[in-house]
N, C-alpha and C. Protein backbone atom coordinates (compact mmCIF):
# COMPACT_ATOMS: atom_id res chain seq x y z
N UNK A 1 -69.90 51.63 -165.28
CA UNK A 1 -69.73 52.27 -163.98
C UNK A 1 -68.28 52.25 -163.55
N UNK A 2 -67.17 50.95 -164.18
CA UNK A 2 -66.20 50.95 -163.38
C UNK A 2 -65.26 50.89 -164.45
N UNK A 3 -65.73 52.04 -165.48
CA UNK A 3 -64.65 51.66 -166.64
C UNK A 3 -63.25 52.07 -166.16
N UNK A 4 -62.30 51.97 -167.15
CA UNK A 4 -60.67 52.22 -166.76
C UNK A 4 -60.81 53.78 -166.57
N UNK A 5 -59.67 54.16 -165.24
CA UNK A 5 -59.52 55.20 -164.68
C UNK A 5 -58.41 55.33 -165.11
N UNK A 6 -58.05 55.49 -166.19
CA UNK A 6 -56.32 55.95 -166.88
C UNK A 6 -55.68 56.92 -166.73
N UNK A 7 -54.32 57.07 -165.60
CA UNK A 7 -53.64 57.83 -165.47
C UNK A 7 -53.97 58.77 -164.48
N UNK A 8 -55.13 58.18 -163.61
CA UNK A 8 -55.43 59.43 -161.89
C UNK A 8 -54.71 58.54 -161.03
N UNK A 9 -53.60 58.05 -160.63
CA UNK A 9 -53.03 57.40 -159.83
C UNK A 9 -53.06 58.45 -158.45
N UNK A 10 -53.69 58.08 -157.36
CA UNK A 10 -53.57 58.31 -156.29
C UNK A 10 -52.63 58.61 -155.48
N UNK A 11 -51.54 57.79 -155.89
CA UNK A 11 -50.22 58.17 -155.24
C UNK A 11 -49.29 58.84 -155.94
N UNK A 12 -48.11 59.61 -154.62
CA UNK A 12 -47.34 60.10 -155.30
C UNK A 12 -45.71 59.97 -154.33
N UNK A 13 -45.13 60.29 -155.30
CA UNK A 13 -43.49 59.71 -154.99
C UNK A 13 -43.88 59.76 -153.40
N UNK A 14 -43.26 58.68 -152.72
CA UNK A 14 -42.70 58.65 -151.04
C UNK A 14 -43.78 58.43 -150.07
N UNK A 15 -45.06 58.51 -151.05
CA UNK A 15 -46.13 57.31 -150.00
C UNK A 15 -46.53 56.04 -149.75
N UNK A 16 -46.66 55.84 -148.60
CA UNK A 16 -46.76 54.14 -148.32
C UNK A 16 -48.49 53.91 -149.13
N UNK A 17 -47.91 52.87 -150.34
CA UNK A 17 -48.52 52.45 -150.96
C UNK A 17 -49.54 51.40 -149.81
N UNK A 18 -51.31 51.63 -149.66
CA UNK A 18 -52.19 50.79 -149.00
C UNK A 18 -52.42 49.81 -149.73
N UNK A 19 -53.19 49.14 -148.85
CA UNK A 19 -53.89 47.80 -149.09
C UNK A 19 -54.81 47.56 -148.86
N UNK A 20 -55.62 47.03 -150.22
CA UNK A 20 -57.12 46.90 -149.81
C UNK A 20 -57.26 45.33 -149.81
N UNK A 21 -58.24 45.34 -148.87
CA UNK A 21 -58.84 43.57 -149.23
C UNK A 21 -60.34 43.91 -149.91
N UNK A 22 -60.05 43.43 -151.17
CA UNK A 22 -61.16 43.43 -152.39
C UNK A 22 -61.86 42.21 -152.44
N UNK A 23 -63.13 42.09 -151.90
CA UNK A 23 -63.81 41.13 -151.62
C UNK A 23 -65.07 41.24 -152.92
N UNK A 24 -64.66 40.73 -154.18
CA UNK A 24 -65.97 40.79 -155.43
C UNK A 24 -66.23 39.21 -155.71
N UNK A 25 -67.11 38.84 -155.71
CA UNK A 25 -68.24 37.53 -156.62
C UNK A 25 -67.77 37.94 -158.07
N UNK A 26 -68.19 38.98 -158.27
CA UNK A 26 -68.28 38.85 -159.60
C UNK A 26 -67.61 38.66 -160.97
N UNK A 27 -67.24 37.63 -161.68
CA UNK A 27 -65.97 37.13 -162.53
C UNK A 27 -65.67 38.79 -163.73
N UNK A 28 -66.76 39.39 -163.98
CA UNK A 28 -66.85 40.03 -164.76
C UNK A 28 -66.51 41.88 -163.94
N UNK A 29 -66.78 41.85 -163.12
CA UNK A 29 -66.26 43.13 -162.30
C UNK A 29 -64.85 43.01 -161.75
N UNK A 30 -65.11 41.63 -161.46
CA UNK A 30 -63.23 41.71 -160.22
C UNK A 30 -62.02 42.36 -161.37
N UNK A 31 -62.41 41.81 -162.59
CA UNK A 31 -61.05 42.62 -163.53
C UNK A 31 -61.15 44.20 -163.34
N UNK A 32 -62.15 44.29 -163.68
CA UNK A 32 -61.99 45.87 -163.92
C UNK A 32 -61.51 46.93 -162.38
N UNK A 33 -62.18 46.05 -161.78
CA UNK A 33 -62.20 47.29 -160.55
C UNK A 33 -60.58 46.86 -160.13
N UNK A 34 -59.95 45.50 -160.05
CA UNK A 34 -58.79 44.88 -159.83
C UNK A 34 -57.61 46.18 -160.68
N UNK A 35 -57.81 46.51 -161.79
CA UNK A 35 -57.61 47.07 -162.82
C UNK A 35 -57.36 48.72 -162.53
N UNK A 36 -58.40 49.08 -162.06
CA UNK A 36 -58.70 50.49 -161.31
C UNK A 36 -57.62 50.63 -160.29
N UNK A 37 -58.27 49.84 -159.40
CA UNK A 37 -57.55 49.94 -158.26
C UNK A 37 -55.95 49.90 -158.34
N UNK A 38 -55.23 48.75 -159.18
CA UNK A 38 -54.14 49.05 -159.26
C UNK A 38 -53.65 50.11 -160.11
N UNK A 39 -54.46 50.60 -160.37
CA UNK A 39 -53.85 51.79 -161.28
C UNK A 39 -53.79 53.45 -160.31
N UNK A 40 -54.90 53.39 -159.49
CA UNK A 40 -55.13 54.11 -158.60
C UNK A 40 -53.62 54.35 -157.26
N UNK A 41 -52.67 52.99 -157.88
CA UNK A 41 -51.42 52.72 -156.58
C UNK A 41 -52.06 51.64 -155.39
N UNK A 42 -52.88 51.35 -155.29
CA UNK A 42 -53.23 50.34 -154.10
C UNK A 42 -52.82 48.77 -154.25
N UNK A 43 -52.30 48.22 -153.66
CA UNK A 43 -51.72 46.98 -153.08
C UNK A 43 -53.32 45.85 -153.13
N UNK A 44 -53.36 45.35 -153.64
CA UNK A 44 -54.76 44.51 -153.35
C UNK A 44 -54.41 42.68 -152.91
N UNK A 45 -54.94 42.50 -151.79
CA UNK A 45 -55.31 41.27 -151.57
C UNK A 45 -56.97 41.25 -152.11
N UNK A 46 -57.12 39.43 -152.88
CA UNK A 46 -58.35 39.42 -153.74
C UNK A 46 -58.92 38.55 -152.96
N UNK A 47 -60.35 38.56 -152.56
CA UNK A 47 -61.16 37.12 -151.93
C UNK A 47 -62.10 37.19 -153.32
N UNK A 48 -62.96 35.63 -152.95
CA UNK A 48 -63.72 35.67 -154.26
C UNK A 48 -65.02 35.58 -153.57
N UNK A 49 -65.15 35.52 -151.92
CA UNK A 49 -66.58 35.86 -151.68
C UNK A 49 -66.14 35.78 -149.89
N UNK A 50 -66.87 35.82 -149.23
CA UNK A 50 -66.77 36.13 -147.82
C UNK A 50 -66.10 34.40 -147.20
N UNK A 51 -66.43 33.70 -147.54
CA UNK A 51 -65.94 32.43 -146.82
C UNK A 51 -64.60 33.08 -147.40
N UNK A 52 -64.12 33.38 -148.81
CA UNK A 52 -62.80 32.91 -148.93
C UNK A 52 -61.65 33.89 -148.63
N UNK A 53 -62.47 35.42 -148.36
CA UNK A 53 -61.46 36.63 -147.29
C UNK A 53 -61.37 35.68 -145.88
N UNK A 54 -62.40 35.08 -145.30
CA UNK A 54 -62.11 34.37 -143.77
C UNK A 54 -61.14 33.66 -143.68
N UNK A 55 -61.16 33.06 -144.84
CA UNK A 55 -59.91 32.10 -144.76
C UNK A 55 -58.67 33.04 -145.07
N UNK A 56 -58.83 33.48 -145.99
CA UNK A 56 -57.28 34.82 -146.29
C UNK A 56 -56.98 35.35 -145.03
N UNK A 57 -57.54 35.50 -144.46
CA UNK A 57 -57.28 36.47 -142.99
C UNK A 57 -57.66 35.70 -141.87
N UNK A 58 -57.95 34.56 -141.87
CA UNK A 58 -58.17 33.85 -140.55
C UNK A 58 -56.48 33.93 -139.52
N UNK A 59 -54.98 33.51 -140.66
CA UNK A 59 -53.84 33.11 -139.95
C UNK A 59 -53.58 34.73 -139.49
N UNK A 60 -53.97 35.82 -139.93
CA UNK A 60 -53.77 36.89 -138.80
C UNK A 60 -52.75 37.69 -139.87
N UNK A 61 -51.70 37.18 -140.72
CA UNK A 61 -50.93 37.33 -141.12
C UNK A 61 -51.15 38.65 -142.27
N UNK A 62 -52.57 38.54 -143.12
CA UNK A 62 -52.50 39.67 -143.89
C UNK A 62 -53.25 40.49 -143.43
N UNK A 63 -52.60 41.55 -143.88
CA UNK A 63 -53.03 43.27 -143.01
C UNK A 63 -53.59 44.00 -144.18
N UNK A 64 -54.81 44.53 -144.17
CA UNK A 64 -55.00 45.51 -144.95
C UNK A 64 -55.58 46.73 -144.44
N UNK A 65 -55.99 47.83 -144.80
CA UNK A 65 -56.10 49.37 -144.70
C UNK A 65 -56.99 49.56 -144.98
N UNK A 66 -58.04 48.71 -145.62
CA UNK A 66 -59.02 48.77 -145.96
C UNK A 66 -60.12 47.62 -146.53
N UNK A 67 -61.43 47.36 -146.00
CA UNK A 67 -61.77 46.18 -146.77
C UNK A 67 -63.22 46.91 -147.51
N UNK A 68 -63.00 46.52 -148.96
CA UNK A 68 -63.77 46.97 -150.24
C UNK A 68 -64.76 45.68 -150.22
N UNK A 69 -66.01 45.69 -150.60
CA UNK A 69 -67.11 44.41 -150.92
C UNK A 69 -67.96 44.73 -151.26
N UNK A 70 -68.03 43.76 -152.54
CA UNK A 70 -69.39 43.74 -153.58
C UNK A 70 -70.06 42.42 -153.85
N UNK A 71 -70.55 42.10 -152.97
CA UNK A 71 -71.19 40.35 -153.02
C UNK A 71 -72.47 40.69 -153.60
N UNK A 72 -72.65 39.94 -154.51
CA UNK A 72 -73.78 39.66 -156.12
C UNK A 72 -74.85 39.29 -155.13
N UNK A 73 -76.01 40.00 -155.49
CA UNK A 73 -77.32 39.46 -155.03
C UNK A 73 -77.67 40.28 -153.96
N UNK A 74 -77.07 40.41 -152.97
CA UNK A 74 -76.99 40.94 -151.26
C UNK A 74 -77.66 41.80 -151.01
N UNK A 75 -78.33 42.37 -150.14
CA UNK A 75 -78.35 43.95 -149.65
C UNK A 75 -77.23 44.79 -149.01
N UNK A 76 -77.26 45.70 -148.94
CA UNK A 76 -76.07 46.07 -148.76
C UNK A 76 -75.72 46.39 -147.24
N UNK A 77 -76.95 45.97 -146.39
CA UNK A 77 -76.68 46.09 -145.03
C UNK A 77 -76.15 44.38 -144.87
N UNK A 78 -76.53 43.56 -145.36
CA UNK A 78 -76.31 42.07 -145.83
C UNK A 78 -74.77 42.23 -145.46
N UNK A 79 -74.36 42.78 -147.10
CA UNK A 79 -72.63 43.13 -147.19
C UNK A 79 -72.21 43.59 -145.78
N UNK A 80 -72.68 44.41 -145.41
CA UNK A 80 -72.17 44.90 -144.42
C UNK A 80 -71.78 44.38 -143.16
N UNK A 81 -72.50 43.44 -142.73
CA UNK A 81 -72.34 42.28 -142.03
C UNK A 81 -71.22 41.81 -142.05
N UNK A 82 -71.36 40.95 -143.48
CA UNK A 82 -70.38 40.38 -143.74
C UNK A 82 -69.10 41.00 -143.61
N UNK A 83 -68.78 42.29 -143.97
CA UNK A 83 -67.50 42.82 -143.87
C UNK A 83 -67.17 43.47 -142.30
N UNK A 84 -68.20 43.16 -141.49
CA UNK A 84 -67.98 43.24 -140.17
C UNK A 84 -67.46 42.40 -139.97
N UNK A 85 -67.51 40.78 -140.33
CA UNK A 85 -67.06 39.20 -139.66
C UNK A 85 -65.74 39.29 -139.89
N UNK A 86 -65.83 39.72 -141.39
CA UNK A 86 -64.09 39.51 -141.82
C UNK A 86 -63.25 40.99 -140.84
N UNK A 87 -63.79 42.04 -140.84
CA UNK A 87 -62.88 42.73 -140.19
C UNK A 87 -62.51 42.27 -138.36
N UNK A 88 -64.00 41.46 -138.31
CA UNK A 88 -63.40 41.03 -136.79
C UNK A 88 -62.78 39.81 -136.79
N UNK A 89 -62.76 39.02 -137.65
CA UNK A 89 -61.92 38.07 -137.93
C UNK A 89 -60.41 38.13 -138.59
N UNK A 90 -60.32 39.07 -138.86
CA UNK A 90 -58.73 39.06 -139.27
C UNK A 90 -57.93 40.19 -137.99
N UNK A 91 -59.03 40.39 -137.13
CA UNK A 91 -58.72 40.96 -136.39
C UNK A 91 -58.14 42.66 -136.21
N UNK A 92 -58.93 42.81 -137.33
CA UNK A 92 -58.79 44.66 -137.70
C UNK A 92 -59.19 45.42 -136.78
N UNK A 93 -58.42 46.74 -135.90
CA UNK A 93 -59.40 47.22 -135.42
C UNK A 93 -60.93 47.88 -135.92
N UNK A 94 -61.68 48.17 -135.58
CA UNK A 94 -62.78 49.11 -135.90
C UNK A 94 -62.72 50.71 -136.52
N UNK A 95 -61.65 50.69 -136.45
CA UNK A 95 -61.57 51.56 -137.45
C UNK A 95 -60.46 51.68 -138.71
N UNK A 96 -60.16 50.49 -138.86
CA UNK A 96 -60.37 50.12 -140.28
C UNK A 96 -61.15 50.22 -141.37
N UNK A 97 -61.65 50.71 -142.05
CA UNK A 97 -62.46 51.51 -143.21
C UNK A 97 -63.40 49.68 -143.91
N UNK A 98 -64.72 50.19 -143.79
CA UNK A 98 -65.18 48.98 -144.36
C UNK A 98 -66.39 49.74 -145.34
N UNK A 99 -65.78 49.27 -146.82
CA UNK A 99 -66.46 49.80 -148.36
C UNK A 99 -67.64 49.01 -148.44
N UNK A 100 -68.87 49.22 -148.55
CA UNK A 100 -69.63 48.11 -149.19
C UNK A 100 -69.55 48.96 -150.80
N UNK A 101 -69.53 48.29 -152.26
CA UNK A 101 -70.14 48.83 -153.28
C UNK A 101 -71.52 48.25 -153.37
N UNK A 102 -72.68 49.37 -153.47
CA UNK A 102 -73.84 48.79 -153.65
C UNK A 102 -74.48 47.97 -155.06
N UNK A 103 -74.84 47.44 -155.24
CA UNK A 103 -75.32 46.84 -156.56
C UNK A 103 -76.35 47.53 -157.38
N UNK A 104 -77.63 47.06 -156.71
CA UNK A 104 -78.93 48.09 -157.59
C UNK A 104 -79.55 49.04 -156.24
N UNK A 105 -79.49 50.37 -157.08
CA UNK A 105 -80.40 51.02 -156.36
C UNK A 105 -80.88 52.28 -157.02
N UNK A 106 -81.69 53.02 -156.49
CA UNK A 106 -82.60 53.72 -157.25
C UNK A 106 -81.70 55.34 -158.05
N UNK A 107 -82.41 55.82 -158.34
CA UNK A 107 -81.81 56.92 -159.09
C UNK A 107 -80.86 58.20 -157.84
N UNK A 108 -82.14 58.07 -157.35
CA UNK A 108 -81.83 58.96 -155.86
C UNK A 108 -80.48 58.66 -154.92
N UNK A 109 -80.53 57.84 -155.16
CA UNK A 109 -78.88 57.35 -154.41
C UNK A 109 -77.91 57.06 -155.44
N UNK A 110 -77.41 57.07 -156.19
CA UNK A 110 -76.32 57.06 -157.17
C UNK A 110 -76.02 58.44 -157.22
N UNK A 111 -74.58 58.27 -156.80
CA UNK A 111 -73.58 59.13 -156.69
C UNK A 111 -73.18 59.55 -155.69
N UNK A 112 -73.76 58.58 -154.47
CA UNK A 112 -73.92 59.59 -153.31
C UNK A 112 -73.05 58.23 -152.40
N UNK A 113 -72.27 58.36 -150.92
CA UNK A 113 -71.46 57.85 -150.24
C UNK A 113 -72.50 58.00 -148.84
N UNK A 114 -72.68 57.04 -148.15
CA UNK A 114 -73.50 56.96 -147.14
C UNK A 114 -72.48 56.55 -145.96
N UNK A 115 -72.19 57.29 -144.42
CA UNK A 115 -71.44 56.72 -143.69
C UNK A 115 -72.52 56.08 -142.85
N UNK A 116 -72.96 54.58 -142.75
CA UNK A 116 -73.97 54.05 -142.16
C UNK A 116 -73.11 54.18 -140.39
N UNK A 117 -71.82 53.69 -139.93
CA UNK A 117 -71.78 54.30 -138.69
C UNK A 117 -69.90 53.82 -138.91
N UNK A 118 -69.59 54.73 -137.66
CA UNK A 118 -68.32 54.79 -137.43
C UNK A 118 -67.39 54.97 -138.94
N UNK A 119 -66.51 54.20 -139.40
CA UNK A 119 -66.15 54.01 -140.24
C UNK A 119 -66.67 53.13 -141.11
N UNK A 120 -67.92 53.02 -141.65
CA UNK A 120 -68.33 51.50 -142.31
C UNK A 120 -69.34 52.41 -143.42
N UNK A 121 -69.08 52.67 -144.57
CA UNK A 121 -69.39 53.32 -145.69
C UNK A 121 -70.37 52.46 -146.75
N UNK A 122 -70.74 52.93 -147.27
CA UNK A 122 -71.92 51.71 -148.47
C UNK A 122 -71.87 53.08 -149.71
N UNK A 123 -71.27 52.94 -150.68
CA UNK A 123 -71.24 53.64 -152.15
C UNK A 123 -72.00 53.11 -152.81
N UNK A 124 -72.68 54.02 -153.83
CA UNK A 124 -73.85 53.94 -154.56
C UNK A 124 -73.28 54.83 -156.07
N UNK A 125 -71.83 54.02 -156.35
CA UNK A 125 -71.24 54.75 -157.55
C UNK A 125 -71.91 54.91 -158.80
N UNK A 126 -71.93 56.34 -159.20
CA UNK A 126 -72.11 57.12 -160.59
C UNK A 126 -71.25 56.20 -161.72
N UNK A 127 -69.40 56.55 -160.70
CA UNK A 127 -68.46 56.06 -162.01
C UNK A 127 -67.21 56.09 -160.98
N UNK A 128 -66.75 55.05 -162.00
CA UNK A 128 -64.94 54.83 -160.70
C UNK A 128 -64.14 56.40 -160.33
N UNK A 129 -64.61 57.35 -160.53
CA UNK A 129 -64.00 57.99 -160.09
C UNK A 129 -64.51 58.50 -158.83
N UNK A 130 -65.86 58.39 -158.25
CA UNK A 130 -66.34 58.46 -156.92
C UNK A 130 -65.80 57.46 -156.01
N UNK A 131 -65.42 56.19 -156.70
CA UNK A 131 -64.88 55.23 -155.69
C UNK A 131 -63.34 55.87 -155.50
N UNK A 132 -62.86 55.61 -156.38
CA UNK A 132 -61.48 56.72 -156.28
C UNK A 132 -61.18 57.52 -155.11
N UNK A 133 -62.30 58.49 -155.11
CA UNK A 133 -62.26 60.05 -154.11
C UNK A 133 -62.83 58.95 -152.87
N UNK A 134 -63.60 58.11 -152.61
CA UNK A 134 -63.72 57.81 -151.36
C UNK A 134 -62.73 57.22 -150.55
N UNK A 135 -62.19 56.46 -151.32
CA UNK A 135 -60.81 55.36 -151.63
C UNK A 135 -59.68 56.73 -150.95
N UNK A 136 -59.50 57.22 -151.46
CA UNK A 136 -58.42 58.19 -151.04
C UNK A 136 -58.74 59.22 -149.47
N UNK A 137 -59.91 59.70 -149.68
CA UNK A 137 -60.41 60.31 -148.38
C UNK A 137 -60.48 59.12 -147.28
N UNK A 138 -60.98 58.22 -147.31
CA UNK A 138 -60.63 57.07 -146.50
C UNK A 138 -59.54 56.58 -145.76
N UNK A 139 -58.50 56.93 -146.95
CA UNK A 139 -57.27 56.26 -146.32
C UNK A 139 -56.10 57.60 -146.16
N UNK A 140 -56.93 58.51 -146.32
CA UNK A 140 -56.16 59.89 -145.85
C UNK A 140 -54.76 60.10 -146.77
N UNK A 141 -55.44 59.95 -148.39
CA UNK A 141 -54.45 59.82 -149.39
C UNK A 141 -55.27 61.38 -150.26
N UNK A 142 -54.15 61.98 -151.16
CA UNK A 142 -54.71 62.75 -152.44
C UNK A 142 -55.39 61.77 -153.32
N UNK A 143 -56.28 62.51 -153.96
CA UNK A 143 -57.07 61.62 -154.86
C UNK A 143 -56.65 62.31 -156.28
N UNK A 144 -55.84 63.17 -156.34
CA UNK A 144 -55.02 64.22 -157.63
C UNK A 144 -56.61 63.81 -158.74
């Protein structure tokens, strides 16, 4: 699902390179999508599960543009929660872009981007290149 996206870099000369806060569990995904993403041009701060973005962002100090989360096991309204605490805890406004990636779900929803409300999204990716195009429409970037 999140194989290497080689050579669609998102950005282009003279844009302010974003920042995501990439919130993955998983030892075996965080490379790849880590991987993606920087290849895509994005700046990544890494948590390794929701206690440890709280703490990344408790001193106020890191800013990101976006917070991405894929916590192993969860539902994805679950996730969603969670990436509510951290965005109100690092003190993001609300419209700050909050990614859930979904884990398992049925045939019928893969491929498809759900805006559950305001800015707070839950993906049900085909293949990294849907995360890509959301990733970029999100942050009001080309997705080339």
């Amino acid at each position: 699902m999140f194989g290497q996206g080689k050579g669609t870099s998102a950005m282009s000369e003279g844009e302010k390179r974003r920042t995501i806060l990439l919130v993955e569990e998983d030892d075996e995904t965080r490379p790849v999508l880590k991987a993606n993403l920087q290849t895509y041009g994005y700046r990544l701060l890494l948590a390794l599960d929701e206690e440890d973005a709280l703490d990344r962002v408790g001193s106020g100090g890191t800013q990101a543009d976006l917070v991405l989360l894929n916590l192993v096991g969860k539902a994805p309204e679950a996730v969603l929660d969670a990436g509510r605490r951290i965005r109100a805890h690092a003190k993001y406004d609300g419209r700050t872009p909050l990614v859930v990636l979904a884990e398992q779900y049925g045939q019928d929803l893969e491929g498809t981007d759900v805006n559950v409300s305001g800015n707070d999204w839950i993906t049900y990716p085909e293949d990294h290149l849907q995360l890509r195009n959301l990733l970029a429409r999100l942050l009001n970037q080309p997705a080339n």
